[in-house]
N, C-alpha and C. Protein backbone atom coordinates (compact mmCIF):
# COMPACT_ATOMS: atom_id res chain seq x y z
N UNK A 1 -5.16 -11.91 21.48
CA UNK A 1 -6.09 -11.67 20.38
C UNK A 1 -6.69 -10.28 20.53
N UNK A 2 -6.91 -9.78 19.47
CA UNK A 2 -7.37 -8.01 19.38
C UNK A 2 -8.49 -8.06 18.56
N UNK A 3 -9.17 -6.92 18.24
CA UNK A 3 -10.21 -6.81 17.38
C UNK A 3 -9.86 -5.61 16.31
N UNK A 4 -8.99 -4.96 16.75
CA UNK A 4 -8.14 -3.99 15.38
C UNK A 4 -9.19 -2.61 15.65
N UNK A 5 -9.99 -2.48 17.16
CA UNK A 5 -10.41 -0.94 16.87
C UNK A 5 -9.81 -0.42 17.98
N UNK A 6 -8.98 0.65 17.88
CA UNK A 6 -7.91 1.47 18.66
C UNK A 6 -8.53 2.01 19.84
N UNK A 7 -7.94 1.66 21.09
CA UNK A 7 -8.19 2.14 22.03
C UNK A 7 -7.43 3.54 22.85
N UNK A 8 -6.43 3.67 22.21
CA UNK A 8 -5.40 5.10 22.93
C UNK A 8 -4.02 5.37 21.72
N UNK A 9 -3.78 6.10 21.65
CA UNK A 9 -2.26 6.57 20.88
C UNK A 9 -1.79 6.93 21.90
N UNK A 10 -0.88 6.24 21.65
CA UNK A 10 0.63 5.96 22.35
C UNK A 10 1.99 6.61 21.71
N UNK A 11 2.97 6.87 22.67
CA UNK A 11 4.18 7.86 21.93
C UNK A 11 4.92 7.06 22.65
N UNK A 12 6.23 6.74 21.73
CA UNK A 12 7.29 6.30 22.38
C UNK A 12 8.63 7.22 23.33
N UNK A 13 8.32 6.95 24.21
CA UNK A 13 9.41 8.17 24.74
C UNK A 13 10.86 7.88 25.33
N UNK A 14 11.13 6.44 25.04
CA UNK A 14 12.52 6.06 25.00
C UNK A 14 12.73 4.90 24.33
N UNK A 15 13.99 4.24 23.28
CA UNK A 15 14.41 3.27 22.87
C UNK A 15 15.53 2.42 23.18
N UNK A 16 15.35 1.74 23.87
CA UNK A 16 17.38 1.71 24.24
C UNK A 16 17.49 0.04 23.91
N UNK A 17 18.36 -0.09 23.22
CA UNK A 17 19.14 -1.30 22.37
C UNK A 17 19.83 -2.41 23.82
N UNK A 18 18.91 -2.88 24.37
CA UNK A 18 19.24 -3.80 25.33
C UNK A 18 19.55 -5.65 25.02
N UNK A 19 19.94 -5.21 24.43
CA UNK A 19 20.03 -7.24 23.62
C UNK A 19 18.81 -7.10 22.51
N UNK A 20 17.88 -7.06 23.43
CA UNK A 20 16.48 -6.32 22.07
C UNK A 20 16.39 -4.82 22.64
N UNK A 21 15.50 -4.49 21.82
CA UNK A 21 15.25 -3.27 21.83
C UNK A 21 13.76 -2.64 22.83
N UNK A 22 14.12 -2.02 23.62
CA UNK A 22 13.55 -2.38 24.96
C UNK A 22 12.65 -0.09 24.32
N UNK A 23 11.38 -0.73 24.13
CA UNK A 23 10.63 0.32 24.16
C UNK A 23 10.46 0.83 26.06
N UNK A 24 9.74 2.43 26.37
CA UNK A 24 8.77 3.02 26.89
C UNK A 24 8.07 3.58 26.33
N UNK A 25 6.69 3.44 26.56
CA UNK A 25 5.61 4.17 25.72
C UNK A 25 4.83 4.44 26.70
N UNK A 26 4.29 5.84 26.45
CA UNK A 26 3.27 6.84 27.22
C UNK A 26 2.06 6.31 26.62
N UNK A 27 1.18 6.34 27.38
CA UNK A 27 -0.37 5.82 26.89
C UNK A 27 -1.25 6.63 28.08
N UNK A 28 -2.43 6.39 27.82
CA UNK A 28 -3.50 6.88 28.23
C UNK A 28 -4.28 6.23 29.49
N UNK A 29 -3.81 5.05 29.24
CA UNK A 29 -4.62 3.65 29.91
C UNK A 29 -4.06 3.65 32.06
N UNK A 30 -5.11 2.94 32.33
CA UNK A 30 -5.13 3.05 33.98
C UNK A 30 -3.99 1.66 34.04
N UNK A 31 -2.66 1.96 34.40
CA UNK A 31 -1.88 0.90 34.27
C UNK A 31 -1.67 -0.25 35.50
N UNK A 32 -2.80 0.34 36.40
CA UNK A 32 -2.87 -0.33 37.55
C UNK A 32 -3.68 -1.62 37.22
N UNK A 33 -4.35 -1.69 36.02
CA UNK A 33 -5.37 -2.54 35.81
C UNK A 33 -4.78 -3.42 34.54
N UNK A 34 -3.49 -3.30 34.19
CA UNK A 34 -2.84 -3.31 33.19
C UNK A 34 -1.97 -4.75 34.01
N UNK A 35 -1.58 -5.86 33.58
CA UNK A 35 -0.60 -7.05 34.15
C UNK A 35 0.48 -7.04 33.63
N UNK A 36 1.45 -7.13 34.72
CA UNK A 36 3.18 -7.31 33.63
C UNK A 36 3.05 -8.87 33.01
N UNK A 37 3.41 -8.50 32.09
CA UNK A 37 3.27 -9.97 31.36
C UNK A 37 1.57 -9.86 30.07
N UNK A 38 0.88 -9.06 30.20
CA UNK A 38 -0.03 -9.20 29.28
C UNK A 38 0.27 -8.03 27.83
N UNK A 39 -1.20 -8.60 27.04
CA UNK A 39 -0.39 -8.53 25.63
C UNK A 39 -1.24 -6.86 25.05
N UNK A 40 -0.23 -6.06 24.59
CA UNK A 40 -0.79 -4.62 23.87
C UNK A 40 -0.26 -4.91 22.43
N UNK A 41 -1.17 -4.49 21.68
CA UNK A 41 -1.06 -4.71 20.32
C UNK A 41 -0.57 -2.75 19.89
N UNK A 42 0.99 -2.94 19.50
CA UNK A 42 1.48 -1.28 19.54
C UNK A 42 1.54 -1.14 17.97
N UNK A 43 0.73 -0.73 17.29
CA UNK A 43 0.64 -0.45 16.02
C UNK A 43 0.70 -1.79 15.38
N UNK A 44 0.10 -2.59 15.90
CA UNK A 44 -0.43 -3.66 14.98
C UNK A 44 0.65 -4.86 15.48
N UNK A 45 1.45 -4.50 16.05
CA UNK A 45 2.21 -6.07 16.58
C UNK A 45 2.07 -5.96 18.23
N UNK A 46 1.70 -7.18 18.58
CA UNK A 46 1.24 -7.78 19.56
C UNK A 46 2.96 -7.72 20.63
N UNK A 47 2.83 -6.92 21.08
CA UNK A 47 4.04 -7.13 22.36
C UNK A 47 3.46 -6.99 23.75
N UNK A 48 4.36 -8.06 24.69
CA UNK A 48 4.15 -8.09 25.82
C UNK A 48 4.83 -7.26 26.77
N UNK A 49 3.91 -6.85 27.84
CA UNK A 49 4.53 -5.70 28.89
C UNK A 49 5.31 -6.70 29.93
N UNK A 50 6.82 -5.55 29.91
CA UNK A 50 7.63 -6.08 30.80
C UNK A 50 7.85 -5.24 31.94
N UNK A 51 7.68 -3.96 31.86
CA UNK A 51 7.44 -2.85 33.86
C UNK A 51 6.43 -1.68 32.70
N UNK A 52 6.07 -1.36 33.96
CA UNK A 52 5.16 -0.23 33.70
C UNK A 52 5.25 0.47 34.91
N UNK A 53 4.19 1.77 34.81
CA UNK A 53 4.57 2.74 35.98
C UNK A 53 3.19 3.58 35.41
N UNK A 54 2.54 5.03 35.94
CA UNK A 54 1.95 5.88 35.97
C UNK A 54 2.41 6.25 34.85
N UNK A 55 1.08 5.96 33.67
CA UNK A 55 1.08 6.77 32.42
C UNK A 55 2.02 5.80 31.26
N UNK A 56 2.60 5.28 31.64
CA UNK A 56 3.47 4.60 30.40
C UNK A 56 3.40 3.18 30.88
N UNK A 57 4.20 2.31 29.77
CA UNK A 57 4.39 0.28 30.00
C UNK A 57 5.93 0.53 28.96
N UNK A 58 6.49 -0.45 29.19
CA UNK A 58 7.99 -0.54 28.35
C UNK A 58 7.58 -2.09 28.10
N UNK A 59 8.18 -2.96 26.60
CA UNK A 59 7.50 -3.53 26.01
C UNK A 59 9.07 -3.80 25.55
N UNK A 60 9.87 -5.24 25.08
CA UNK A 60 10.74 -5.49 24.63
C UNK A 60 10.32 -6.20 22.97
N UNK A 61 11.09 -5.58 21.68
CA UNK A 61 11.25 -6.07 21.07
C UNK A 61 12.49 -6.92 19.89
N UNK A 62 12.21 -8.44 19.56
CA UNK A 62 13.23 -9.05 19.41
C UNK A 62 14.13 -8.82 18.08
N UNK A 63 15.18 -8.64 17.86
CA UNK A 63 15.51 -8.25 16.36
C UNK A 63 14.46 -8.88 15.39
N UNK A 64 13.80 -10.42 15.62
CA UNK A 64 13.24 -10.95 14.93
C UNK A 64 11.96 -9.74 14.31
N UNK A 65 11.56 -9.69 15.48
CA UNK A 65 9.97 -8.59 15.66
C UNK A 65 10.69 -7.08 14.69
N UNK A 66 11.63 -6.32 15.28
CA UNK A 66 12.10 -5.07 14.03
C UNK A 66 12.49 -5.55 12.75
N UNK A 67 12.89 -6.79 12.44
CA UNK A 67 13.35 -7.13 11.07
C UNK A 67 12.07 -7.14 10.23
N UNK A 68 11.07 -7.65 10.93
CA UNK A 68 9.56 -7.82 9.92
C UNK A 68 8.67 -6.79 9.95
N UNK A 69 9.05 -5.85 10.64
CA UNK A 69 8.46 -3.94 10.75
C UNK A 69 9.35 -3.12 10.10
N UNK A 70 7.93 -2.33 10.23
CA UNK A 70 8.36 -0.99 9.11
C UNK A 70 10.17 -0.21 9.86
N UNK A 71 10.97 -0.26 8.63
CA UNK A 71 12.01 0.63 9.28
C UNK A 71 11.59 2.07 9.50
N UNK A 72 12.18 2.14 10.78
CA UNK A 72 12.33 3.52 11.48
C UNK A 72 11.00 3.77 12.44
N UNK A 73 10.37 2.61 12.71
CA UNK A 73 9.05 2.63 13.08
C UNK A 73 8.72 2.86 14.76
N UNK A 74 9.89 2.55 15.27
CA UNK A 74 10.34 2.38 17.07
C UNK A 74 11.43 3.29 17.50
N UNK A 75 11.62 4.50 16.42
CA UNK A 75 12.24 5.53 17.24
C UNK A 75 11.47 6.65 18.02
N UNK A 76 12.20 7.07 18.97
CA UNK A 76 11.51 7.88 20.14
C UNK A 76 10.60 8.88 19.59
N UNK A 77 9.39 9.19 19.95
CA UNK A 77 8.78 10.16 19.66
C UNK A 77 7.64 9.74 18.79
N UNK A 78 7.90 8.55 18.32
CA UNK A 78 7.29 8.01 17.51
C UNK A 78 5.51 7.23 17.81
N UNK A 79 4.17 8.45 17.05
CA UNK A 79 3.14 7.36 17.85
C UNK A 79 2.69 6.36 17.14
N UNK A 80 1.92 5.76 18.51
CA UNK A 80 1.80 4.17 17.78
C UNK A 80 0.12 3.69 18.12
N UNK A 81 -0.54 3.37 17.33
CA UNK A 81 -1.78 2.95 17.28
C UNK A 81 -1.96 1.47 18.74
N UNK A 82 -2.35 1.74 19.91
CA UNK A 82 -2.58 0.56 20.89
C UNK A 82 -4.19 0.48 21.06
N UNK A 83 -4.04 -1.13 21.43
CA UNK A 83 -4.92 -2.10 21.83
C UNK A 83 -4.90 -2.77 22.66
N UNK A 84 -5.57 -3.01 23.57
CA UNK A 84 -5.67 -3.92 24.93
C UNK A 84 -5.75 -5.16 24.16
N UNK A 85 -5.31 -6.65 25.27
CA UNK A 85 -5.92 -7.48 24.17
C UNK A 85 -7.73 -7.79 24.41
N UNK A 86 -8.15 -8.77 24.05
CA UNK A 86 -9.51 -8.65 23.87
C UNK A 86 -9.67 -9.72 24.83
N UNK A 87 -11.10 -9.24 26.12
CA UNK A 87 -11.51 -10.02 27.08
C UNK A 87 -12.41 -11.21 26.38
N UNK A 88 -13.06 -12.36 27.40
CA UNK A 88 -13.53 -12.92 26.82
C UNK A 88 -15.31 -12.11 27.27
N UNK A 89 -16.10 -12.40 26.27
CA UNK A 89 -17.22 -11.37 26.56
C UNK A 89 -17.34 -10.07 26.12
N UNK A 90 -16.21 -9.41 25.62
CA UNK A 90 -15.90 -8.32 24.93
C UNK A 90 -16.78 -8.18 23.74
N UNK A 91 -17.13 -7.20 23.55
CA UNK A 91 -17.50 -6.50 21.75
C UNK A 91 -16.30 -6.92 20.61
N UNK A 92 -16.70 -7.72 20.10
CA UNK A 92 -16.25 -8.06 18.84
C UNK A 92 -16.34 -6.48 17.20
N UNK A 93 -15.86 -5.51 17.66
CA UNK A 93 -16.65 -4.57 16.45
C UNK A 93 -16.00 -4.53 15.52
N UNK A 94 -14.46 -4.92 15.68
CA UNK A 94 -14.05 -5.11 14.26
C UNK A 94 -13.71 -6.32 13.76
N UNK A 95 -12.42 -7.24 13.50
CA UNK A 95 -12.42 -8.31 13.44
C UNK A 95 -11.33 -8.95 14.29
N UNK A 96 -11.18 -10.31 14.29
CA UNK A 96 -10.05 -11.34 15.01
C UNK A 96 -8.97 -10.58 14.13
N UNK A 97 -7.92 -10.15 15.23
CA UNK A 97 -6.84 -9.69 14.87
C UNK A 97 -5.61 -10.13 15.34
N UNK A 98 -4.84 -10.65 15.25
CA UNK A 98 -3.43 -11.39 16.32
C UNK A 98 -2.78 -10.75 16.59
N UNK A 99 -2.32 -10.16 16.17
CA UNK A 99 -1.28 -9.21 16.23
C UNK A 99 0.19 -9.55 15.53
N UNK A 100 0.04 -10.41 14.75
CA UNK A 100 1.45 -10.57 13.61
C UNK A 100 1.06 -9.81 12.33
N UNK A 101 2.38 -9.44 12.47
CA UNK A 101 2.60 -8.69 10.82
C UNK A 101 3.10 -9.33 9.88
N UNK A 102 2.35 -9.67 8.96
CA UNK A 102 2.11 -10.49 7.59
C UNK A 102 3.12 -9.60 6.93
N UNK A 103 3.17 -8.44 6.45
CA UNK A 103 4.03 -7.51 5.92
C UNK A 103 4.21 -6.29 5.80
N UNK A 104 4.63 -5.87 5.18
CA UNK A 104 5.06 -4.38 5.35
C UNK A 104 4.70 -3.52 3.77
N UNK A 105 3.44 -2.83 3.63
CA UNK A 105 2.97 -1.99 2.91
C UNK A 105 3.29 -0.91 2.36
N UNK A 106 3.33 -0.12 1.34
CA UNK A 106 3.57 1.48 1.21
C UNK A 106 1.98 2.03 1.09
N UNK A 107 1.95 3.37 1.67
CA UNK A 107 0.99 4.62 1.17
C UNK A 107 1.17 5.04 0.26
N UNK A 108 0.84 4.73 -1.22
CA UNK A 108 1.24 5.50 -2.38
C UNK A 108 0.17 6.63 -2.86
N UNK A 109 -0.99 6.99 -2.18
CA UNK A 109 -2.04 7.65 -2.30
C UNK A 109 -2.76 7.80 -1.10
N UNK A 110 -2.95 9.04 -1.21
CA UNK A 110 -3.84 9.58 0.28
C UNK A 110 -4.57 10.61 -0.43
N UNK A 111 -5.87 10.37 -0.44
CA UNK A 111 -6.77 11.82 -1.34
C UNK A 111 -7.96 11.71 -0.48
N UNK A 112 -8.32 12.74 0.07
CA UNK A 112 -9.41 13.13 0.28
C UNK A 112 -11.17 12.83 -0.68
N UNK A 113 -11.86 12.06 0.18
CA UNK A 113 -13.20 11.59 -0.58
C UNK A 113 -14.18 12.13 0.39
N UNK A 114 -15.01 13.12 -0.15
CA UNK A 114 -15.82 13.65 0.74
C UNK A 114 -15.23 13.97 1.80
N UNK A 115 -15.54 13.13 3.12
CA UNK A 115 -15.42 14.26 4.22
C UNK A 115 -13.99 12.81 5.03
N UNK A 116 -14.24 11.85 4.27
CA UNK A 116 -13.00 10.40 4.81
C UNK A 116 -11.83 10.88 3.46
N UNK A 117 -10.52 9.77 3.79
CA UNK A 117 -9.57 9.75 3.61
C UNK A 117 -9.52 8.37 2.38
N UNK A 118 -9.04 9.05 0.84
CA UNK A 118 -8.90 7.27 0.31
C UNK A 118 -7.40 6.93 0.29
N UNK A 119 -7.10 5.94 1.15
CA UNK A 119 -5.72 5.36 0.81
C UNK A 119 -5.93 4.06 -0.57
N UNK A 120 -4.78 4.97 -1.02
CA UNK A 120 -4.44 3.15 -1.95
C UNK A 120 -2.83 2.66 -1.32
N UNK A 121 -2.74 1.50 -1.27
CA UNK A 121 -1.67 0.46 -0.59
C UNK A 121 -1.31 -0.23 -1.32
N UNK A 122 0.09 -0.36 -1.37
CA UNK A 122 0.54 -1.23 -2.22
C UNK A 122 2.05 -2.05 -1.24
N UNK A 123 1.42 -3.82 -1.67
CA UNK A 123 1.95 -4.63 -0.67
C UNK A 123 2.42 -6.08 -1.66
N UNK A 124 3.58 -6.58 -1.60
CA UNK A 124 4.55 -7.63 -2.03
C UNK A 124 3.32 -8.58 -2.26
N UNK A 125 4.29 -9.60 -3.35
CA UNK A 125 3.37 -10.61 -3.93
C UNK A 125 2.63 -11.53 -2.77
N UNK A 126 3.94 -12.00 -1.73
CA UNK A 126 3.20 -12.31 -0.63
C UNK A 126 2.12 -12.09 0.30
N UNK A 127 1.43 -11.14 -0.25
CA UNK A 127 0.34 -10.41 0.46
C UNK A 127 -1.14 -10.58 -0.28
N UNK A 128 -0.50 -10.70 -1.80
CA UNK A 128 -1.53 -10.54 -3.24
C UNK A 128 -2.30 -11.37 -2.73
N UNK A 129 -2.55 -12.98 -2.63
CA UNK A 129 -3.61 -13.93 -2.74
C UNK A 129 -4.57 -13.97 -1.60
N UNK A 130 -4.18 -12.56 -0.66
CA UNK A 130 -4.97 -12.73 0.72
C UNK A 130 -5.99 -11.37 1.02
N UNK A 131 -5.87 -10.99 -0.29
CA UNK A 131 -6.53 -9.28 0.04
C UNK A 131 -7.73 -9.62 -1.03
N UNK A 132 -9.01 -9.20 -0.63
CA UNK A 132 -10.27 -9.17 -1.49
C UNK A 132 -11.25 -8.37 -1.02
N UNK A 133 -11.62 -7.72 -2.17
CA UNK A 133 -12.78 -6.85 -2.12
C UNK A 133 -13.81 -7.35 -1.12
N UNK A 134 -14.05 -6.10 -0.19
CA UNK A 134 -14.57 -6.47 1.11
C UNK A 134 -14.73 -7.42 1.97
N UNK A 135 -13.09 -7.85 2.16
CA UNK A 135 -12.75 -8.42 2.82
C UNK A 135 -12.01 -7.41 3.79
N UNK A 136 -12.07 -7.83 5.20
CA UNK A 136 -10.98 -7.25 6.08
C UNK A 136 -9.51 -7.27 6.32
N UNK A 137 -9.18 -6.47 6.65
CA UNK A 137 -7.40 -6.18 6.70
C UNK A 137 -7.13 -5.17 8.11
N UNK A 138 -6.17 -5.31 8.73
CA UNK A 138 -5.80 -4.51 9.73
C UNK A 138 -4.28 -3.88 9.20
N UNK A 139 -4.47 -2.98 9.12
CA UNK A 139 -3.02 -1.94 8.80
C UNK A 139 -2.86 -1.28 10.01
N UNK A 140 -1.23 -1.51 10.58
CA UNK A 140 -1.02 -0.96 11.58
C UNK A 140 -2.27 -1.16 12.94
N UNK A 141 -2.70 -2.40 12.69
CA UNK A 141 -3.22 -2.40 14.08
C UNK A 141 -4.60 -2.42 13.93
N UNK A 142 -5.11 -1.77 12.81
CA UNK A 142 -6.55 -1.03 12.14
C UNK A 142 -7.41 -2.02 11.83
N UNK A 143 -8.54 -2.02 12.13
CA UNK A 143 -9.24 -3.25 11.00
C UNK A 143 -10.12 -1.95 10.20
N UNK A 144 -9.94 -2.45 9.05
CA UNK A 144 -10.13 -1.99 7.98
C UNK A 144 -10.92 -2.87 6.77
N UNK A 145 -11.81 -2.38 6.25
CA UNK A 145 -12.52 -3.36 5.02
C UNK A 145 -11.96 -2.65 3.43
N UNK A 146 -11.15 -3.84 2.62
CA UNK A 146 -10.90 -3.39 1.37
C UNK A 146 -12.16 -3.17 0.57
N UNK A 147 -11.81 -1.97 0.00
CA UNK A 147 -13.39 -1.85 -1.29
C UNK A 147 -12.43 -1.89 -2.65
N UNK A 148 -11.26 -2.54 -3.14
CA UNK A 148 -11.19 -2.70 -4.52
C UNK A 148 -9.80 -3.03 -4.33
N UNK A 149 -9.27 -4.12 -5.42
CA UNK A 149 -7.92 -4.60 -5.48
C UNK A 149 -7.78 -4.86 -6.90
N UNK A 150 -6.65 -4.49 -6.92
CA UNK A 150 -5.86 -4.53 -8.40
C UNK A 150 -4.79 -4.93 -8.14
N UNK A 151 -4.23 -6.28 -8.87
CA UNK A 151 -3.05 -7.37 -9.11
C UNK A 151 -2.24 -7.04 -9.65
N UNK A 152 -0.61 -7.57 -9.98
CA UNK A 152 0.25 -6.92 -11.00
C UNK A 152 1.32 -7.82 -10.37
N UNK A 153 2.46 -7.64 -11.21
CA UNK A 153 3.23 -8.55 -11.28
C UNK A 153 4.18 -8.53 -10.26
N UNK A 154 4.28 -7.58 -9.96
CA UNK A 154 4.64 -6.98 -8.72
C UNK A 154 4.20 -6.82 -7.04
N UNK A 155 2.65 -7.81 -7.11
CA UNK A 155 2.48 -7.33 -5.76
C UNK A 155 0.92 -7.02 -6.29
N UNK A 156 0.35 -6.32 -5.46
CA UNK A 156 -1.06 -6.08 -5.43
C UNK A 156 -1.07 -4.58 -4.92
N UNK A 157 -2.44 -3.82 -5.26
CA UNK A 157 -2.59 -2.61 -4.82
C UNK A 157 -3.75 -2.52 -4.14
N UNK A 158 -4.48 -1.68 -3.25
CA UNK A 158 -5.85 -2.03 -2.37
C UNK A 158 -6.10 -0.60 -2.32
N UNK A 159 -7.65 -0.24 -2.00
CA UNK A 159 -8.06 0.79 -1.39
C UNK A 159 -8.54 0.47 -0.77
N UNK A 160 -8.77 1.33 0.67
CA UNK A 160 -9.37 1.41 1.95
C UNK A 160 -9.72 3.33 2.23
N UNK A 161 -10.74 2.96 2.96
CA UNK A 161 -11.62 4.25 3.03
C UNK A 161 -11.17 4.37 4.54
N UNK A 162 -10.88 5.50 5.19
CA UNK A 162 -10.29 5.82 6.71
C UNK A 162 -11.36 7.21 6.69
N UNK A 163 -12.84 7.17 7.82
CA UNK A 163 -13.21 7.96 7.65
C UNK A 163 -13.17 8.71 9.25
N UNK A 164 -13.68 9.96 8.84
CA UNK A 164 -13.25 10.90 10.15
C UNK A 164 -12.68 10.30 11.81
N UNK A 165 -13.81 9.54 12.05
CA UNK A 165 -13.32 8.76 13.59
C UNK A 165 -12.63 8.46 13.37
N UNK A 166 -12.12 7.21 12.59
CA UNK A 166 -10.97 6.37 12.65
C UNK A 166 -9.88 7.42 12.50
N UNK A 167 -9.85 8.08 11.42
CA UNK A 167 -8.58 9.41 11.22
C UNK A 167 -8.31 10.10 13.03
N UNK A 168 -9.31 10.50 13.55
CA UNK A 168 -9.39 11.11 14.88
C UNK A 168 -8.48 10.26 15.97
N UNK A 169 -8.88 8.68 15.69
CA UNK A 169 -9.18 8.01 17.06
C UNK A 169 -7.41 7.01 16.87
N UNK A 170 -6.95 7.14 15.42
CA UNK A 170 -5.57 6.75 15.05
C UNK A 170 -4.74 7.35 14.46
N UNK A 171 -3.48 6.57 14.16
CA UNK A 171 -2.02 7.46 14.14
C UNK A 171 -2.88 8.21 12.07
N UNK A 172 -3.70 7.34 11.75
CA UNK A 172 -4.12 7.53 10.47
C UNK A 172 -4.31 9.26 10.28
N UNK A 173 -4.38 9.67 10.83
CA UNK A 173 -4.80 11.44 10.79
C UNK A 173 -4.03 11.83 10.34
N UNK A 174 -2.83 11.56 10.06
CA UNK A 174 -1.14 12.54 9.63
C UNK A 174 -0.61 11.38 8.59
N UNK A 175 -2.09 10.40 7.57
CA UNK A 175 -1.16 9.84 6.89
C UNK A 175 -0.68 10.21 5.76
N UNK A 176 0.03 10.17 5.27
CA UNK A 176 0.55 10.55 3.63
C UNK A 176 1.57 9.48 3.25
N UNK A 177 1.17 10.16 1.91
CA UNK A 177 2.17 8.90 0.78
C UNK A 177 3.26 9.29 1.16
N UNK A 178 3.69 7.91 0.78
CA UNK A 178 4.71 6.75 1.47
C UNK A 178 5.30 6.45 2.76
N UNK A 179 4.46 6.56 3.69
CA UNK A 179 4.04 6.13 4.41
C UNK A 179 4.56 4.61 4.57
N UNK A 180 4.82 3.76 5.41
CA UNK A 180 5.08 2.12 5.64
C UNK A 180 3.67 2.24 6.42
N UNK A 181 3.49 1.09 6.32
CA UNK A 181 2.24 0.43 6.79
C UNK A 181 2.39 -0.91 7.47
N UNK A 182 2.08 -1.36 8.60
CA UNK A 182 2.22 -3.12 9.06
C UNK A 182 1.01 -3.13 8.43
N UNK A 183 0.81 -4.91 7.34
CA UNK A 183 -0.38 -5.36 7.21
C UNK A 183 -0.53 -6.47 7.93
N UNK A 184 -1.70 -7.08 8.51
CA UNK A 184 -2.08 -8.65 8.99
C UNK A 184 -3.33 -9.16 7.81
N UNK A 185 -3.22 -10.03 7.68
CA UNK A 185 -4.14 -10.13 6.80
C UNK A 185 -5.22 -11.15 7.60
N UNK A 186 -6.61 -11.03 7.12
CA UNK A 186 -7.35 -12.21 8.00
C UNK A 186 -7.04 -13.03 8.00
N UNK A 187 -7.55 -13.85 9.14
CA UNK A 187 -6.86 -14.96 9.83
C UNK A 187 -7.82 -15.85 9.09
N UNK A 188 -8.98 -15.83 8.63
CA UNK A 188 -9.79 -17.00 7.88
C UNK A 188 -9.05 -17.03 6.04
N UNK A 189 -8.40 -15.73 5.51
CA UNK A 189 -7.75 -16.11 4.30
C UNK A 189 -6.43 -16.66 4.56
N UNK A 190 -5.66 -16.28 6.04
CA UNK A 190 -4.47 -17.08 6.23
C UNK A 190 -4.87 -18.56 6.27
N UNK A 191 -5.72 -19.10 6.82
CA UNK A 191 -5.76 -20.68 7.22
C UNK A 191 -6.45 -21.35 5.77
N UNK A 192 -7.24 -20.52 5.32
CA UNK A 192 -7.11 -21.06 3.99
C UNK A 192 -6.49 -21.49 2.80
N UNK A 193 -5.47 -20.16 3.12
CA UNK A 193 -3.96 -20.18 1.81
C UNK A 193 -3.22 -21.24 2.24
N UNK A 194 -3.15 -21.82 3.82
CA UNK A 194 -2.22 -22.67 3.86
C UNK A 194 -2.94 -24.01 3.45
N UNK A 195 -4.19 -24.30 3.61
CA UNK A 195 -5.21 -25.68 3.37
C UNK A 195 -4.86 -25.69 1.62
N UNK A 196 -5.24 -24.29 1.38
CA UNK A 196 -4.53 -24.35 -0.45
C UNK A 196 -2.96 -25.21 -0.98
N UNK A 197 -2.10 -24.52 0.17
CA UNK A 197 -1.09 -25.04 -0.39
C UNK A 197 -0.63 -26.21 0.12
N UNK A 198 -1.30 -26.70 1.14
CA UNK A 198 -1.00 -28.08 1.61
C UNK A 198 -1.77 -29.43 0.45
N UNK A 199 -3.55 -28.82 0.00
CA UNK A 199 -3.67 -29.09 -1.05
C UNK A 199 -3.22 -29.30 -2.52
N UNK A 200 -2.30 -28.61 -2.95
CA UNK A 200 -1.74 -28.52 -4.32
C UNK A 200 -0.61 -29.28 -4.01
N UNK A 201 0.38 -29.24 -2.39
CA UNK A 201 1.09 -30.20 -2.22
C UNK A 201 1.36 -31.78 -2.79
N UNK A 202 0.20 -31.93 -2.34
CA UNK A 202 -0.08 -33.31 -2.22
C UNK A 202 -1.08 -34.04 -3.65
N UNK A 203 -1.13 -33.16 -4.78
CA UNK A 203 -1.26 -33.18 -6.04
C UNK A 203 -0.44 -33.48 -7.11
């Protein structure tokens, strides 16, 4: 479990196609304090460390895990928004985050508002019934609060405000349209949509 506020950017500095696809990623973090076997949330999906060493962790992912991420998202060089997972006793500052990716977003707008960043996002119908005005969302790892959504037949569109820190402190600093995005959506509108549809089920 994560809280979606970024602790280090991370660069991938090798990929190699081992049955899965077997990341190394350079990070920032004291890896001595780091467990093989515990969970880093690498741009918003929750993978577990399999060796590590001074300065980097290598992290296996399953075709399953690249089929539901952004393409082209785990080639070398590539940085990635990380998260420790969350202790118990920890600061809660953003929200319950899991680390599954609900889906896969575009950047169709990046404009400058004052001195922050306005993205608008646009994400598959499957995404539509779970996004609401100031409600939370984690993109790529991010927790983020929507300030306005617009529906369509197609899917849904969102804005989110990314202001200076967050731009600083994530991969968000170099974003531009079209852009892929991992979304998670909250975990209190996920358990709801399913009580919904287990409800209408049985109607």
């Amino acid at each position: 479990m994560f809280t979606g506020i970024i602790t280090d950017i991370g660069r991938i500095e090798a990929a190699e196609q081992k049955g899965d696809l077997r990341l190394t990623i350079a990070c920032g973090y004291d890896m001595a304090t780091v467990d093989l076997g515990a969970s880093i949330a690498c741009s918003g999906v929750c993978l577990t460390v399999v060796d590590k060493g001074e300065g980097w962790f290598a992290v296996d992912l399953s075709e399953e895990s690249v089929s539901r991420t952004a393409p082209g998202r785990w080639r070398e060089g590539a940085r990635l928004n990380l998260e420790r997972a969350l202790k118990v006793g920890d600061e809660l500052g953003g929200h319950i985050v899991t680390g599954h990716v609900d889906g896969v977003g575009m950047v169709v707008a990046a404009e400058p508002q004052g001195d922050s960043t306005r993205l608008t996002i646009a994400a598959g119908p499957e995404i539509a019934p779970f996004v609401a005005s100031k409600g939370s969302i984690a993109l790529d790892g991010v927790s983020l609060t929507v300030n306005e959504v617009a529906g369509g037949a197609d899917g849904v569109r969102f804005g989110i405000n990314i202001i200076p820190h967050t731009a600083e402190q994530t991969t968000f600093r170099d974003v531009a349209a079209g852009d892929p995005v991992h979304i998670e959506i909250d975990i209190l509108a996920r358990y709801l949509g399913r009580m919904m549809e287990l409800r209408d089920s049985r109607v």
